[in-house]
C-alpha atoms as a PDB file:
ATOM      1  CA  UNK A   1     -21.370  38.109 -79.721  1.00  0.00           C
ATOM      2  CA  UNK A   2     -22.195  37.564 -83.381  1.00  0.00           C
ATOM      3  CA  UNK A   3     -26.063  38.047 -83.899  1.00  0.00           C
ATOM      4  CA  UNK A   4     -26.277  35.195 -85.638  1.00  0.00           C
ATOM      5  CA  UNK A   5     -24.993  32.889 -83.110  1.00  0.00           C
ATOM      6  CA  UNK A   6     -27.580  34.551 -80.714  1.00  0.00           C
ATOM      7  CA  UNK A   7     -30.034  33.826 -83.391  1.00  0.00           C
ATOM      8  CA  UNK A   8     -29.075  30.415 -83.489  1.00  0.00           C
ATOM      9  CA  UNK A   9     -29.263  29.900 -79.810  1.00  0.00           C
ATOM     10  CA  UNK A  10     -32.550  31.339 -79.312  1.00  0.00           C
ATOM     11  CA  UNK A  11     -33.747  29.372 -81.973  1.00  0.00           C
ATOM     12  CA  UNK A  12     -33.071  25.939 -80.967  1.00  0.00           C
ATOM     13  CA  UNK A  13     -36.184  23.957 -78.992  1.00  0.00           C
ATOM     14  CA  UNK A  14     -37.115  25.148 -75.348  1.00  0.00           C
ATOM     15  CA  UNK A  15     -35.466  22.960 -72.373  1.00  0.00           C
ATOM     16  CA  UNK A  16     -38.157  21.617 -71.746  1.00  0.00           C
ATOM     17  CA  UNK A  17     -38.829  20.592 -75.331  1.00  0.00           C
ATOM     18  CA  UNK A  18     -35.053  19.340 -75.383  1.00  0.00           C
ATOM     19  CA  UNK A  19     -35.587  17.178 -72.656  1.00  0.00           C
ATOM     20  CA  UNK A  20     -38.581  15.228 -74.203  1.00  0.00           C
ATOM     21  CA  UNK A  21     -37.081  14.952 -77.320  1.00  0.00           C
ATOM     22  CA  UNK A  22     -34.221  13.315 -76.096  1.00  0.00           C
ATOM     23  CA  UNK A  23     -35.706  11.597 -73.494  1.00  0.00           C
ATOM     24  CA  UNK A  24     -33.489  13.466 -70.765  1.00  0.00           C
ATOM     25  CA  UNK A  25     -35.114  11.900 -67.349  1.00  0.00           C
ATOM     26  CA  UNK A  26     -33.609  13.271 -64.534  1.00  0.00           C
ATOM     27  CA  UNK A  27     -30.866  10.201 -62.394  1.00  0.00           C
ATOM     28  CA  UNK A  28     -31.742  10.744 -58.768  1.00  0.00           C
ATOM     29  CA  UNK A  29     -27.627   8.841 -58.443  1.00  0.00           C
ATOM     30  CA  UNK A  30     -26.369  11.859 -59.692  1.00  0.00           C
ATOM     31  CA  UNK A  31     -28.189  14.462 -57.927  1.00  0.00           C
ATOM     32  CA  UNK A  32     -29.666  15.478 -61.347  1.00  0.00           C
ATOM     33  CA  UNK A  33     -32.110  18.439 -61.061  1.00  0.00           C
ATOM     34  CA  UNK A  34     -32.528  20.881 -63.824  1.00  0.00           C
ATOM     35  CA  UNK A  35     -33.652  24.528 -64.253  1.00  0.00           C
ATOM     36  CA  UNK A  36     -35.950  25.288 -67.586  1.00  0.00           C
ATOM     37  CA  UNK A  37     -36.361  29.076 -67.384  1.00  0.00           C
ATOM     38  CA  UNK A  38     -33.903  30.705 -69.351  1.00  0.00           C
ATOM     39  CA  UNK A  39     -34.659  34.119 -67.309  1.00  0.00           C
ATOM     40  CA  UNK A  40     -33.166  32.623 -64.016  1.00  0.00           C
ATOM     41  CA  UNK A  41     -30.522  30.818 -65.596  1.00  0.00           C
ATOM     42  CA  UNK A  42     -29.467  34.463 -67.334  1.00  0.00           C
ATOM     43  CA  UNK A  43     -30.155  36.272 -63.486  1.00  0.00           C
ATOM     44  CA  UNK A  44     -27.390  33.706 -62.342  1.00  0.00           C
ATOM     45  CA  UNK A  45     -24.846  33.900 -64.913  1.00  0.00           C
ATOM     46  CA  UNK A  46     -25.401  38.205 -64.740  1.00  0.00           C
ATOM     47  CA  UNK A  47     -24.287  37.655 -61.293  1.00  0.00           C
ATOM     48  CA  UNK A  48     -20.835  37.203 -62.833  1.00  0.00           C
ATOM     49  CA  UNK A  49     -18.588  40.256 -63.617  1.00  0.00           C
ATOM     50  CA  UNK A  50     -16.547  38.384 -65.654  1.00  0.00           C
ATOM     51  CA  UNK A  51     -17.977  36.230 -67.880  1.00  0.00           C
ATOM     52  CA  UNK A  52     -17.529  38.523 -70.824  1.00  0.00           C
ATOM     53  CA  UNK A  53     -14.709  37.484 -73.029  1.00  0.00           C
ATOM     54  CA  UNK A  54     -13.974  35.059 -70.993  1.00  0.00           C
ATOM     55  CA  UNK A  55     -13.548  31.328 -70.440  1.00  0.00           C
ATOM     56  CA  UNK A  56     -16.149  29.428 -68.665  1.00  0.00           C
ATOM     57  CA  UNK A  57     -15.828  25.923 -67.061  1.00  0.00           C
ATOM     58  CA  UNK A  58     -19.263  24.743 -66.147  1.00  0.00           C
ATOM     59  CA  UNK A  59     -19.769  21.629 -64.188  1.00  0.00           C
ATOM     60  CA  UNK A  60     -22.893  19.196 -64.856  1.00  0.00           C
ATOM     61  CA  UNK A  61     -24.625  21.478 -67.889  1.00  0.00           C
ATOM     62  CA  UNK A  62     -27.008  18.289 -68.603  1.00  0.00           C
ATOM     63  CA  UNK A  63     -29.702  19.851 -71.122  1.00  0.00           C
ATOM     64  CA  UNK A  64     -27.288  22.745 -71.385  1.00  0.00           C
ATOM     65  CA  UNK A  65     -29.631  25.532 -69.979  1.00  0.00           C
ATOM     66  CA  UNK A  66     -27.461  27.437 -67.454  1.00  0.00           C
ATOM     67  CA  UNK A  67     -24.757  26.622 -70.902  1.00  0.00           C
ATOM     68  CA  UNK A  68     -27.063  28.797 -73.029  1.00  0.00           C
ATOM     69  CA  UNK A  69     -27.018  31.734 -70.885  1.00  0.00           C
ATOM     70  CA  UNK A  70     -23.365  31.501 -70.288  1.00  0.00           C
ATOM     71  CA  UNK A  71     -22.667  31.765 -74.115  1.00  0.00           C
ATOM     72  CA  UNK A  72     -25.590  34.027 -74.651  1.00  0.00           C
ATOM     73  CA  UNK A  73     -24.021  36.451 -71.937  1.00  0.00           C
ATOM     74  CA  UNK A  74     -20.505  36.763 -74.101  1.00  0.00           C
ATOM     75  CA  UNK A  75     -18.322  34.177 -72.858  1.00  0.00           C
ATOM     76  CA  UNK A  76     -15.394  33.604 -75.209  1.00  0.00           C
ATOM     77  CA  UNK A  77     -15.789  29.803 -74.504  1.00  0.00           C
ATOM     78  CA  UNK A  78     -17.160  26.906 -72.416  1.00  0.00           C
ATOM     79  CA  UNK A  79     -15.163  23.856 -71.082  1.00  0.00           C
ATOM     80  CA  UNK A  80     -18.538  21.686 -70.452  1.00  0.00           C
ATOM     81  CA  UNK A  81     -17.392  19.165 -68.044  1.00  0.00           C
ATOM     82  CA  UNK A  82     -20.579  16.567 -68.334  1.00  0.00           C
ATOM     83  CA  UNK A  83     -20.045  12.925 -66.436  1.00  0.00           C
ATOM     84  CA  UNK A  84     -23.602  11.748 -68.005  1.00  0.00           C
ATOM     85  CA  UNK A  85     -22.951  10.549 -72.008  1.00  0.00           C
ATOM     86  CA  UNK A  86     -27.038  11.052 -72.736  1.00  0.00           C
ATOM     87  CA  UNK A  87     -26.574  14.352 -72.729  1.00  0.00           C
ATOM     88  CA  UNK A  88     -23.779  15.255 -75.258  1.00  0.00           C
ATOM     89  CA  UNK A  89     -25.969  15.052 -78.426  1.00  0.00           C
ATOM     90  CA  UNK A  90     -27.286  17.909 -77.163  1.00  0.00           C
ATOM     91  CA  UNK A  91     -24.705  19.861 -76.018  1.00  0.00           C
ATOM     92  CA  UNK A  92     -22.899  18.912 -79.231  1.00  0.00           C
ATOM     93  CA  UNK A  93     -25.977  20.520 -80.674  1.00  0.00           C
ATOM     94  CA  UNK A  94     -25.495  23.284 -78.670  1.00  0.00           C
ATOM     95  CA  UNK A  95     -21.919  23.718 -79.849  1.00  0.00           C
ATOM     96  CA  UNK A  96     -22.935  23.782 -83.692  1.00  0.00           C
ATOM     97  CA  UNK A  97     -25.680  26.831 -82.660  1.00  0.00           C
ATOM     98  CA  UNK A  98     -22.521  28.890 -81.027  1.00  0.00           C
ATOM     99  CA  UNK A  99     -20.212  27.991 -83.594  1.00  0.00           C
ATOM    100  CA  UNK A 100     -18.021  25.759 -81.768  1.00  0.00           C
ATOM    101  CA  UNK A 101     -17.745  27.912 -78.640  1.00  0.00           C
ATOM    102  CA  UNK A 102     -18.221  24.801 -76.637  1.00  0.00           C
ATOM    103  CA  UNK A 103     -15.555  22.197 -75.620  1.00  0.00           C
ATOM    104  CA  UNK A 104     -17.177  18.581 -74.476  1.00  0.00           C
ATOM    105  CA  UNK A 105     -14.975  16.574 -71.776  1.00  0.00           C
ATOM    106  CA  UNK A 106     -17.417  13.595 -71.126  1.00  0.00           C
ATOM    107  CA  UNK A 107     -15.911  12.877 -67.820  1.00  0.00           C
ATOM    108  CA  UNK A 108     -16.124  13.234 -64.328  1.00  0.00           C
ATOM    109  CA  UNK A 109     -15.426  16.165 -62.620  1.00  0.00           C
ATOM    110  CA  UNK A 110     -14.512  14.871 -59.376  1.00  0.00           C
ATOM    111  CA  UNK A 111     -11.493  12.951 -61.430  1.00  0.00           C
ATOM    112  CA  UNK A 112     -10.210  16.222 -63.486  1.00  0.00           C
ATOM    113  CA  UNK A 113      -7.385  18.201 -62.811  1.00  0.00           C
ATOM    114  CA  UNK A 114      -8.680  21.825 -63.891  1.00  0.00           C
ATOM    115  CA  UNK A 115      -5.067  22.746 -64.243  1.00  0.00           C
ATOM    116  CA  UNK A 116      -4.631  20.025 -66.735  1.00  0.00           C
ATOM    117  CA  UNK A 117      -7.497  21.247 -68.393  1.00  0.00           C
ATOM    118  CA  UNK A 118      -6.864  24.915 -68.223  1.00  0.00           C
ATOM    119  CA  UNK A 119      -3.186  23.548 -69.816  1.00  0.00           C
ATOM    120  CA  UNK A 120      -4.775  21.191 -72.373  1.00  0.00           C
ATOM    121  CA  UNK A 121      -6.881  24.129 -74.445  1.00  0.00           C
ATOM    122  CA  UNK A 122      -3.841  26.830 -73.785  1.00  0.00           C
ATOM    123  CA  UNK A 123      -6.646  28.616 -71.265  1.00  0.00           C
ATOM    124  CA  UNK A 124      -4.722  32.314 -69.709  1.00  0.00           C
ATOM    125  CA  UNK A 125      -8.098  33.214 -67.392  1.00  0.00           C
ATOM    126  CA  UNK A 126     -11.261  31.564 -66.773  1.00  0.00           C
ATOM    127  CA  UNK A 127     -14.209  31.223 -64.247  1.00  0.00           C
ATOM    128  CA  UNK A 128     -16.104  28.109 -63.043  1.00  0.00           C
ATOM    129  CA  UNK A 129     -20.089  28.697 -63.314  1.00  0.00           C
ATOM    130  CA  UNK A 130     -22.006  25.988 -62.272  1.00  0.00           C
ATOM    131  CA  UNK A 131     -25.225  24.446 -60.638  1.00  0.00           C
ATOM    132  CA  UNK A 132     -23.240  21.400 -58.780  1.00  0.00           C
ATOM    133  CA  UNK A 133     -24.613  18.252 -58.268  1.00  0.00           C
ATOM    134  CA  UNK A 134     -25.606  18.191 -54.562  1.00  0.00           C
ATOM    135  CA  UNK A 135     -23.973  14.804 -53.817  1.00  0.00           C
ATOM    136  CA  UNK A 136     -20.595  15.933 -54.859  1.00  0.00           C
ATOM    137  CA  UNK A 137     -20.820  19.916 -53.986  1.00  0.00           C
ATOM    138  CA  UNK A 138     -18.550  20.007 -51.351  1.00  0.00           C
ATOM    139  CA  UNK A 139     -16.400  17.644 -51.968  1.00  0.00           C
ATOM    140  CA  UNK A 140     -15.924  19.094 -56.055  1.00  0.00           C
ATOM    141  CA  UNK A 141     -15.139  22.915 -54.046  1.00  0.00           C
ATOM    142  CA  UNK A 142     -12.621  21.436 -51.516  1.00  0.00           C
ATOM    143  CA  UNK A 143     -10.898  19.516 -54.571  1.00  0.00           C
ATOM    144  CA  UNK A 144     -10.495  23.195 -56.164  1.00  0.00           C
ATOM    145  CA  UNK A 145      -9.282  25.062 -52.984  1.00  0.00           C
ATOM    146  CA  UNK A 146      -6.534  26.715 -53.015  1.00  0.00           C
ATOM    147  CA  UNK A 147      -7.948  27.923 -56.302  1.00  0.00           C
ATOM    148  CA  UNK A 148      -6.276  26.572 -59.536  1.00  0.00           C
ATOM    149  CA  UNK A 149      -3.678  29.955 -61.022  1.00  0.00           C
ATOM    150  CA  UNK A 150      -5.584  30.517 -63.448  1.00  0.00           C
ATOM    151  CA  UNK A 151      -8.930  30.183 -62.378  1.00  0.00           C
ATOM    152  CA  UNK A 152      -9.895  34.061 -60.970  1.00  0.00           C
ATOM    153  CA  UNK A 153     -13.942  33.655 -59.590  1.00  0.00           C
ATOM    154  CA  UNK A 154     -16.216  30.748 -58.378  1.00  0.00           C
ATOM    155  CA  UNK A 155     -19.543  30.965 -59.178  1.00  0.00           C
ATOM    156  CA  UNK A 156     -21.852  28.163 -57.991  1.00  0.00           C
ATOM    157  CA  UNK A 157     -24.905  26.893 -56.416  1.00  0.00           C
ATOM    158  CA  UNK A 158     -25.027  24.819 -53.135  1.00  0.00           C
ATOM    159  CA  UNK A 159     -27.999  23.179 -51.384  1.00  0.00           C
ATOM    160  CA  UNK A 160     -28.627  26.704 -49.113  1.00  0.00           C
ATOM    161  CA  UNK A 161     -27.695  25.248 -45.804  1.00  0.00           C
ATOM    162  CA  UNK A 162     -24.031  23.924 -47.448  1.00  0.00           C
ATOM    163  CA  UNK A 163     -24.158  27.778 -48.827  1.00  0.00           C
ATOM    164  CA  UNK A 164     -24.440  28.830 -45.186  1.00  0.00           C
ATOM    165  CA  UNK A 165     -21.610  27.107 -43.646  1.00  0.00           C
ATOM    166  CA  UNK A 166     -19.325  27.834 -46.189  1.00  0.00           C
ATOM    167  CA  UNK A 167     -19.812  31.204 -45.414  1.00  0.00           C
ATOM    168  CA  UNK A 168     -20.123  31.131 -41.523  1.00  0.00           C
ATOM    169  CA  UNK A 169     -18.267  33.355 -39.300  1.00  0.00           C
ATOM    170  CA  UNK A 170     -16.655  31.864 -36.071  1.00  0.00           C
ATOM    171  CA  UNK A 171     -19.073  31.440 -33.165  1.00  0.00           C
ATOM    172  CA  UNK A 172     -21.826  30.554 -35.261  1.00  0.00           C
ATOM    173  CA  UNK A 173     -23.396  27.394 -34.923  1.00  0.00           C
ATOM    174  CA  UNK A 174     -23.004  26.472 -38.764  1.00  0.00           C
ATOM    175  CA  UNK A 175     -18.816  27.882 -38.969  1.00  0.00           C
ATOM    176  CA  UNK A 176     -17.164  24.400 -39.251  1.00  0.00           C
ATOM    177  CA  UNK A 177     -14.373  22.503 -41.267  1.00  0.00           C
ATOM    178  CA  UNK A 178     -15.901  23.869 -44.723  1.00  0.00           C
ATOM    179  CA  UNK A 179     -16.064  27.746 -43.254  1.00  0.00           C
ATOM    180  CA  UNK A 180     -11.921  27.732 -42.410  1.00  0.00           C
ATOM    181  CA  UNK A 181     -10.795  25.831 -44.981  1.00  0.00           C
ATOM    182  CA  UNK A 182     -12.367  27.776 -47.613  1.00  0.00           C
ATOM    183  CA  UNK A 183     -12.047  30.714 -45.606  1.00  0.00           C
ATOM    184  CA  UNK A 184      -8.440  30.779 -45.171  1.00  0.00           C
ATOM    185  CA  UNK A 185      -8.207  30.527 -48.959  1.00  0.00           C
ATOM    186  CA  UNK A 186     -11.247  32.485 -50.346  1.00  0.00           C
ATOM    187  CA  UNK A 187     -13.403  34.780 -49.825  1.00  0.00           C
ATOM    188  CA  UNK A 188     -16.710  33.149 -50.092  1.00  0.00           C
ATOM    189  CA  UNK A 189     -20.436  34.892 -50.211  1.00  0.00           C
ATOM    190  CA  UNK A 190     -23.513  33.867 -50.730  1.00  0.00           C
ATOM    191  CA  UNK A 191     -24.979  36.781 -53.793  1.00  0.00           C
ATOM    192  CA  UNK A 192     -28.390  34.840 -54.589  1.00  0.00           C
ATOM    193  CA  UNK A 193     -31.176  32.711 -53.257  1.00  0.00           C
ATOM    194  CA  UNK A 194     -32.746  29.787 -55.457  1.00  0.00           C
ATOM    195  CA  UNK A 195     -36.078  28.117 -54.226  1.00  0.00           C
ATOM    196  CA  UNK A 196     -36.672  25.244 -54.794  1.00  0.00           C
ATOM    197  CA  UNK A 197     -39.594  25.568 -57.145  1.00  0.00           C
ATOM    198  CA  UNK A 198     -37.114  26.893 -59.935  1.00  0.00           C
ATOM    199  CA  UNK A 199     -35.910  22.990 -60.637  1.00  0.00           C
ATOM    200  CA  UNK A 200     -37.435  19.984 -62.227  1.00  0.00           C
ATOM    201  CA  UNK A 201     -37.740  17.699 -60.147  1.00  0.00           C
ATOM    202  CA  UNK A 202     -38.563  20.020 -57.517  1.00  0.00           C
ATOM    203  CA  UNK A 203     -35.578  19.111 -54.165  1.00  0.00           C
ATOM    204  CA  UNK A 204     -36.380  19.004 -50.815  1.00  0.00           C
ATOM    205  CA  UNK A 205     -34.361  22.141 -49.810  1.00  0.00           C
ATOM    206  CA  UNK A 206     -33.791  25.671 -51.185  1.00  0.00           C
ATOM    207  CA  UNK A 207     -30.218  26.331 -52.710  1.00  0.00           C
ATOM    208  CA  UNK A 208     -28.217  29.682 -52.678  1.00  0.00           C
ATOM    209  CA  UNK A 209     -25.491  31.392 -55.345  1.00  0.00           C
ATOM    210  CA  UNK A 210     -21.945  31.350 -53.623  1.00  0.00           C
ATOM    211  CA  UNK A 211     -19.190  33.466 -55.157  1.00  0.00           C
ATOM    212  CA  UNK A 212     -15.715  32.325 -54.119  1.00  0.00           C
ATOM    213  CA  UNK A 213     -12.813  34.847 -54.577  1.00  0.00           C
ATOM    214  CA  UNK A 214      -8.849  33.416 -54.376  1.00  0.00           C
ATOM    215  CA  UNK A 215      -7.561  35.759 -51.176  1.00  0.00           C
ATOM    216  CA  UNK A 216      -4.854  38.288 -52.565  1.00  0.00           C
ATOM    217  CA  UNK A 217      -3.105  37.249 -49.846  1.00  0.00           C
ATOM    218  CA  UNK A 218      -1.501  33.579 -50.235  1.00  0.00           C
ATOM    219  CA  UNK A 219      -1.588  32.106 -47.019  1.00  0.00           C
ATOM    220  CA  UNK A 220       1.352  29.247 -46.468  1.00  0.00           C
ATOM    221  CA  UNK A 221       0.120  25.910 -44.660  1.00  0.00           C
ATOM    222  CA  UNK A 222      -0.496  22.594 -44.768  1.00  0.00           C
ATOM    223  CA  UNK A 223      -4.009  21.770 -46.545  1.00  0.00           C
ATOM    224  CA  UNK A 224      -3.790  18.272 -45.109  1.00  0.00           C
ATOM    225  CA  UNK A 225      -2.739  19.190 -41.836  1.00  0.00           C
ATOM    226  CA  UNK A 226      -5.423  21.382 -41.847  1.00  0.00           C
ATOM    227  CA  UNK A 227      -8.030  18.944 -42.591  1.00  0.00           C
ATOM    228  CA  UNK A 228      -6.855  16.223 -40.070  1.00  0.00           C
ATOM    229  CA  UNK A 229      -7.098  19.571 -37.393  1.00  0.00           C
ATOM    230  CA  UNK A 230     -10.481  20.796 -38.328  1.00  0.00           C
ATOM    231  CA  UNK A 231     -11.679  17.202 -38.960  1.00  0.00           C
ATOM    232  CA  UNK A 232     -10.904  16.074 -35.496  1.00  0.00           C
ATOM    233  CA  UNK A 233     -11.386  19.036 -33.470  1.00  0.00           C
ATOM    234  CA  UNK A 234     -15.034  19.736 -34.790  1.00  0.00           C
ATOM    235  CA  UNK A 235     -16.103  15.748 -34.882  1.00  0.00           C
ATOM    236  CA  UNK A 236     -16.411  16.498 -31.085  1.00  0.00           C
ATOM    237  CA  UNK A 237     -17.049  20.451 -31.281  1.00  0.00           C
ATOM    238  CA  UNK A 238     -18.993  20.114 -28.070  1.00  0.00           C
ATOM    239  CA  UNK A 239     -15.576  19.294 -26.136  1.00  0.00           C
ATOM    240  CA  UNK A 240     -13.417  22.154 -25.363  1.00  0.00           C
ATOM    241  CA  UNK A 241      -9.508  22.132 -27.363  1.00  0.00           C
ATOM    242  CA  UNK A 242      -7.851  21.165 -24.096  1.00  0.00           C
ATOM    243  CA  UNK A 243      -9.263  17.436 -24.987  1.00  0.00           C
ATOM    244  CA  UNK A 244      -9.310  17.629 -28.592  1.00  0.00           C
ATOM    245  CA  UNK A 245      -6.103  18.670 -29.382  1.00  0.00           C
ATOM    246  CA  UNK A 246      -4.281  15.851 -27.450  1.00  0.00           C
ATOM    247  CA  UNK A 247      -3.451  13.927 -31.084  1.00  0.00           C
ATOM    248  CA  UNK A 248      -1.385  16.606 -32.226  1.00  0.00           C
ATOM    249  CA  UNK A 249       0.647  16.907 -28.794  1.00  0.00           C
ATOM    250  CA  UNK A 250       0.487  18.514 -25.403  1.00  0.00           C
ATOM    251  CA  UNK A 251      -2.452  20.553 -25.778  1.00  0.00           C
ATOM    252  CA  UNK A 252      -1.561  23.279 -22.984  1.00  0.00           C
ATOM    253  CA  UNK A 253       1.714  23.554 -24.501  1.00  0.00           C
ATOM    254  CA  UNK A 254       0.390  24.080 -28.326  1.00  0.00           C
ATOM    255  CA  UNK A 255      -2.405  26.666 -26.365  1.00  0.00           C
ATOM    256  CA  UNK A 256       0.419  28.707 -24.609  1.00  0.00           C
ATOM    257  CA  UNK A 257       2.512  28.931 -27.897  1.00  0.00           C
ATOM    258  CA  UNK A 258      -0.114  30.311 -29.450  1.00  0.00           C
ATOM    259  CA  UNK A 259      -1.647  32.155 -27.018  1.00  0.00           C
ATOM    260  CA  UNK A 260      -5.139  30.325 -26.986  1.00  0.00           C
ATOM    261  CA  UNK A 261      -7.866  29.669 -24.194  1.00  0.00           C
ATOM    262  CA  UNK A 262      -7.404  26.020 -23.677  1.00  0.00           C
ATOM    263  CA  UNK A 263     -11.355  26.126 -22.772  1.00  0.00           C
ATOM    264  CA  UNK A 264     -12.577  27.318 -26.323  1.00  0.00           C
ATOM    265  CA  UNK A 265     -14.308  25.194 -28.225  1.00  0.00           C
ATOM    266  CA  UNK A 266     -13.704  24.871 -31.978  1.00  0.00           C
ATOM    267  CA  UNK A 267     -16.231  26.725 -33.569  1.00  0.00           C
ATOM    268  CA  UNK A 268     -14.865  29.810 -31.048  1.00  0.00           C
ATOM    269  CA  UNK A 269     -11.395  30.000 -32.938  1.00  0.00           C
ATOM    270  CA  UNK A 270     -10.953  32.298 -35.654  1.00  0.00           C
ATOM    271  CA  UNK A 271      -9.896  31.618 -39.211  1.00  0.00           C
ATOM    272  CA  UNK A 272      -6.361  33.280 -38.416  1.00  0.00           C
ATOM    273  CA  UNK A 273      -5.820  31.153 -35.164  1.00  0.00           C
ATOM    274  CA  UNK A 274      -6.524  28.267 -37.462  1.00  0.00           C
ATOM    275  CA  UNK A 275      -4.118  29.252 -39.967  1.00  0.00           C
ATOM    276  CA  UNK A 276      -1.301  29.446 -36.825  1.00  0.00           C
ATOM    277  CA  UNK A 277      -2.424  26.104 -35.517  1.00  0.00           C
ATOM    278  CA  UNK A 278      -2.328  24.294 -38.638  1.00  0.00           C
ATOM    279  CA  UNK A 279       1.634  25.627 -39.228  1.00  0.00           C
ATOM    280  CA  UNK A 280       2.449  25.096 -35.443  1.00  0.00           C
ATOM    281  CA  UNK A 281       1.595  21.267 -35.744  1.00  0.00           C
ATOM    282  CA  UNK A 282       2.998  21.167 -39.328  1.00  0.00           C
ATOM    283  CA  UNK A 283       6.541  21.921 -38.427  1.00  0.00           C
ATOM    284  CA  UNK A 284       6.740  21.161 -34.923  1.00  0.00           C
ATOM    285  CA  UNK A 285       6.916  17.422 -34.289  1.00  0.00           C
ATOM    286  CA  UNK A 286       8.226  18.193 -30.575  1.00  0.00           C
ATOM    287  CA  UNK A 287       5.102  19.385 -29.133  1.00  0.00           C
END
């Protein structure tokens, strides 16, 4: 990166001092909780392999601190996907330190297509980096799953126990809907720890880094089917699949086909017997 864009960014007031000067209080609606030491925010984005040269959507950069490190760290560009208007003066100020290195879309995430974006600025490769709004975490990474073409890494912070079950392994008591139907699509681990000391206000609960990889392998199902299956099944997880499966058909007769214990119970079925189920019941409506 040009020095004097690093110059220029290093220059500019502290977070902290950003956030009184603008009068940046944090919105407890949107699950607003920022981090002011530039040192973690650069630990984070270093946790990316790819962020040189690259393209970088970031989610929620409010006072633009995790946004500084990004650009500081050699990203070609940022797509800065902010819902909350107060803070694109300062972003916008951000933009004129990096020499335009920033692109603003003052909407909300939950309502963008990242394809259209990645379409809209004429974006080959790029990597979402982002401290998500708790309220919306899961529901942002299930909107993104399978991962967008061009979109090659995931970067992004959870509340730790959401962290956890993403990454869950069958049998354990936290592997669930989240742990198959990103794990059939990803591959998903946690690479960091954040307590929760390191944000202002200071949250209830510790959060964790999760990097998300797209599978090399594309995997061919239903995502909705899927859902309906995991949804139902593990809203009674204490009842065994012989009982659970009954909305989708016979359930000894969709056990036999594919060779499962009709006594298991759903967090005992592995990610590829879930991939098997969710294609049985999408193409069979005879069972």
């Amino acid at each position: 990166m040009n020095n004097d864009i690093i110059n220029n960014i290093n220059n500019l007031p502290s977070i902290s001092q950003t956030i009184k000067e603008y009068n940046l209080y944090t919105k407890k609606k949107l699950s607003q909780n920022f981090i002011l030491d530039l040192n973690l925010t650069n630990k984070i984005v270093n946790l990316s392999d790819r962020i040189k040269y690259n393209t970088i959507i970031e989610i929620g950069p409010g006072p633009g601190s995790l946004t500084r490190s990004i650009l500081l760290n050699g990203a070609t560009k940022v797509i800065a996907i902010e819902k909350d208007k107060r803070f694109v003066k300062v972003l916008n100020k951000l933009n004129m330190a990096s020499n335009n290195k920033i692109i603003i879309e003052n909407e909300d995430a939950l309502h963008i297509d990242l394809n259209n974006i990645l379409d809209k600025y004429n974006i080959k490769n790029a990597e979402i980096i982002a401290n998500l709004p708790y309220s919306i975490a899961t529901k942002l990474l299930l909107n993104w799953i399978p991962f967008p073409k061009k979109i090659n890494q995931m970067t992004l912070m959870f509340q730790k126990e959401v962290a956890e079950r993403i990454t869950a392994k069958p049998g354990s008591k936290k592997y669930g809907r989240i742990s198959i139907l990103i794990g059939l699509m990803a591959e998903a681990k946690i690479i960091m720890n954040i307590p929760s000391t390191a944000f202002t206000p200071k949250p209830k609960v510790d959060s964790a880094i999760v990097q998300i990889k797209p599978k090399i392998k594309k995997i061919i199902f239903n995502k909705k089917i899927l859902e309906e299956i995991t949804r139902n099944l593990f809203n009674q997880r204490r009842k065994q699949i012989k009982s659970t499966l009954v909305k989708f058909g016979d359930p000894l007769k969709i056990c036999g086909i594919l060779d499962l214990d009709p006594s298991l119970r759903p967090e005992q079925i592995d990610l590829n017997q879930y991939e098997k189920l969710a294609i049985l019941i999408a193409k069979d409506h005879d069972l």
